[in-house]
Protein backbone atom coordinates (compact mmCIF):
# COMPACT_ATOMS: atom_id res chain seq x y z
CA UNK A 1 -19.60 24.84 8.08
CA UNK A 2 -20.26 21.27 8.25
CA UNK A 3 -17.47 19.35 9.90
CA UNK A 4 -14.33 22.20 10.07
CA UNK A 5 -12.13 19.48 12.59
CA UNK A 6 -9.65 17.59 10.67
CA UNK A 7 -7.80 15.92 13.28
CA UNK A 8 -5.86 16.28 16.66
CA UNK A 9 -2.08 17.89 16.80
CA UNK A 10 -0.38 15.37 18.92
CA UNK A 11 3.21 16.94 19.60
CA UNK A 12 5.43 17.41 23.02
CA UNK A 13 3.76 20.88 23.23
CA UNK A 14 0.46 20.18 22.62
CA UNK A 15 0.70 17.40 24.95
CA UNK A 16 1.80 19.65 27.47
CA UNK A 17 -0.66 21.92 27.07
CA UNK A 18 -3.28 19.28 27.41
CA UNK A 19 -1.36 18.05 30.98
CA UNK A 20 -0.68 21.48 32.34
CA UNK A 21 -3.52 23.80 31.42
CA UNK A 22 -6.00 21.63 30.14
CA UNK A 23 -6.06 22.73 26.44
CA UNK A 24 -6.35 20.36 23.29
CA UNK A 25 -4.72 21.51 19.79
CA UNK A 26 -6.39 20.77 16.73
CA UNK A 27 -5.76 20.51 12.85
CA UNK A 28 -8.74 22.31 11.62
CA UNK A 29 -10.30 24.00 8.04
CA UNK A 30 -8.55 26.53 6.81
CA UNK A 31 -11.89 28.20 6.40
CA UNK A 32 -13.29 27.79 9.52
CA UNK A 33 -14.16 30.24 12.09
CA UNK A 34 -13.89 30.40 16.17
CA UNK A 35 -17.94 29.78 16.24
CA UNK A 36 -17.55 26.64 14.17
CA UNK A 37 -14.78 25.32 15.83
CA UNK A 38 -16.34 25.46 19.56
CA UNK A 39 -19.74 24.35 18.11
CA UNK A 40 -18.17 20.92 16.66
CA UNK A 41 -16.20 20.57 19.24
CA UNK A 42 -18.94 20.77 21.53
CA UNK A 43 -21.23 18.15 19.76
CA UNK A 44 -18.55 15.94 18.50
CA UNK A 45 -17.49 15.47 22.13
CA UNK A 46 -20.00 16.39 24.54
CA UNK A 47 -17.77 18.82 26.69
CA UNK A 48 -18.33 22.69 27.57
CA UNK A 49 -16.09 25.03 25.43
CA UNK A 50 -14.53 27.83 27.47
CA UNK A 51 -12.52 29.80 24.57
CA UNK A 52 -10.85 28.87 21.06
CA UNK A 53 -8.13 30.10 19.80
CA UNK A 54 -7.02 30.32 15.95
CA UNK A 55 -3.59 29.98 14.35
CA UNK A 56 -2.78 30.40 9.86
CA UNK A 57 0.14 28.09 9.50
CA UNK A 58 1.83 29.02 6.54
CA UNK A 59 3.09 26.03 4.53
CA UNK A 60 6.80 26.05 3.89
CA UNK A 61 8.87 26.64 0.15
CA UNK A 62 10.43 23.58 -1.05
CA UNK A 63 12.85 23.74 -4.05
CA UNK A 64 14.84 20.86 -5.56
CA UNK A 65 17.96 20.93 -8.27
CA UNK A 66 17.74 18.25 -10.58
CA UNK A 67 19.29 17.72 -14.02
CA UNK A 68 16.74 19.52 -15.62
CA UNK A 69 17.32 22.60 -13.26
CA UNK A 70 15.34 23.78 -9.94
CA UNK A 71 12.22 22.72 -9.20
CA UNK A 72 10.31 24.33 -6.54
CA UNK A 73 7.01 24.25 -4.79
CA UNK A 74 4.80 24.56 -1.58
CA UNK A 75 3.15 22.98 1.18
CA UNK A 76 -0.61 23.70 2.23
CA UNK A 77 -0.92 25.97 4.93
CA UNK A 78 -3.04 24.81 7.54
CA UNK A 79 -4.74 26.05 10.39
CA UNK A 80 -4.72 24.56 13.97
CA UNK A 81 -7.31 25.89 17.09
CA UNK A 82 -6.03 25.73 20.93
CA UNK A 83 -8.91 24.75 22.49
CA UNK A 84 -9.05 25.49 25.99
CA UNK A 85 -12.35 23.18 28.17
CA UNK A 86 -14.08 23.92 31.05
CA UNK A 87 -12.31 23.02 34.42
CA UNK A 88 -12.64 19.09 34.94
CA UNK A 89 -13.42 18.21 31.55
CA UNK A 90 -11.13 15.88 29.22
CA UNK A 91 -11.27 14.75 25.90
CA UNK A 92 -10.52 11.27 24.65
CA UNK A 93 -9.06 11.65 20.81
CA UNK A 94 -9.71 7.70 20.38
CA UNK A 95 -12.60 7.25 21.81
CA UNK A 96 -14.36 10.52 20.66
CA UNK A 97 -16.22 11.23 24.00
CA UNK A 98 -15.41 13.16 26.52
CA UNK A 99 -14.92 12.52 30.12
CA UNK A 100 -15.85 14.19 33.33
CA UNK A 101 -13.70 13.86 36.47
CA UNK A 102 -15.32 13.83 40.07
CA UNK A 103 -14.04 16.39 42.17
């Protein structure tokens, strides 16, 4: 699949994640799979992939009365991929490398 990464999941959870345990969460293709994921990741930022993980987000209902009656409809679901790195490695989302700490 030719570029499954959408964009980065910056929440307080994901930032955690990132601070604690070293893992980044991504927005990626609904149609992408684990092998995709890692290998973008890997070229995109130059950093050593130790495991992905995949999540389906299911979009929510939405449904709204108007004169006319109820009108309802859906999100997109979405899928996001916990990526956990190598020890010592780091991504930088706005630079799009990757850094490597000493020590």
């Amino acid at each position: 699949m030719i570029h499954p990464l959408l964009r980065p999941l910056l929440t307080e959870k994901s930032t955690g994640l990132t601070e604690k345990k070293g893992q980044y969460v991504l927005i990626v293709k609904p149609d992408a799979d684990k092998t995709d994921i890692r290998q973008a990741v890997e070229k995109k930022f130059g950093v050593e992939v130790k495991s992905v993980r995949t999540i389906n987000c299911l979009g929510k209902s939405r449904a709204q009365n108007t004169k006319r009656g109820r009108i309802t409809g859906k999100k997109s679901d979405w899928k996001k991929a916990i990526i956990t790195l190598a020890k010592g490695q780091t991504i930088d989302y706005y630079s799009g490398t990757s850094q490597k700490s000493e020590g």
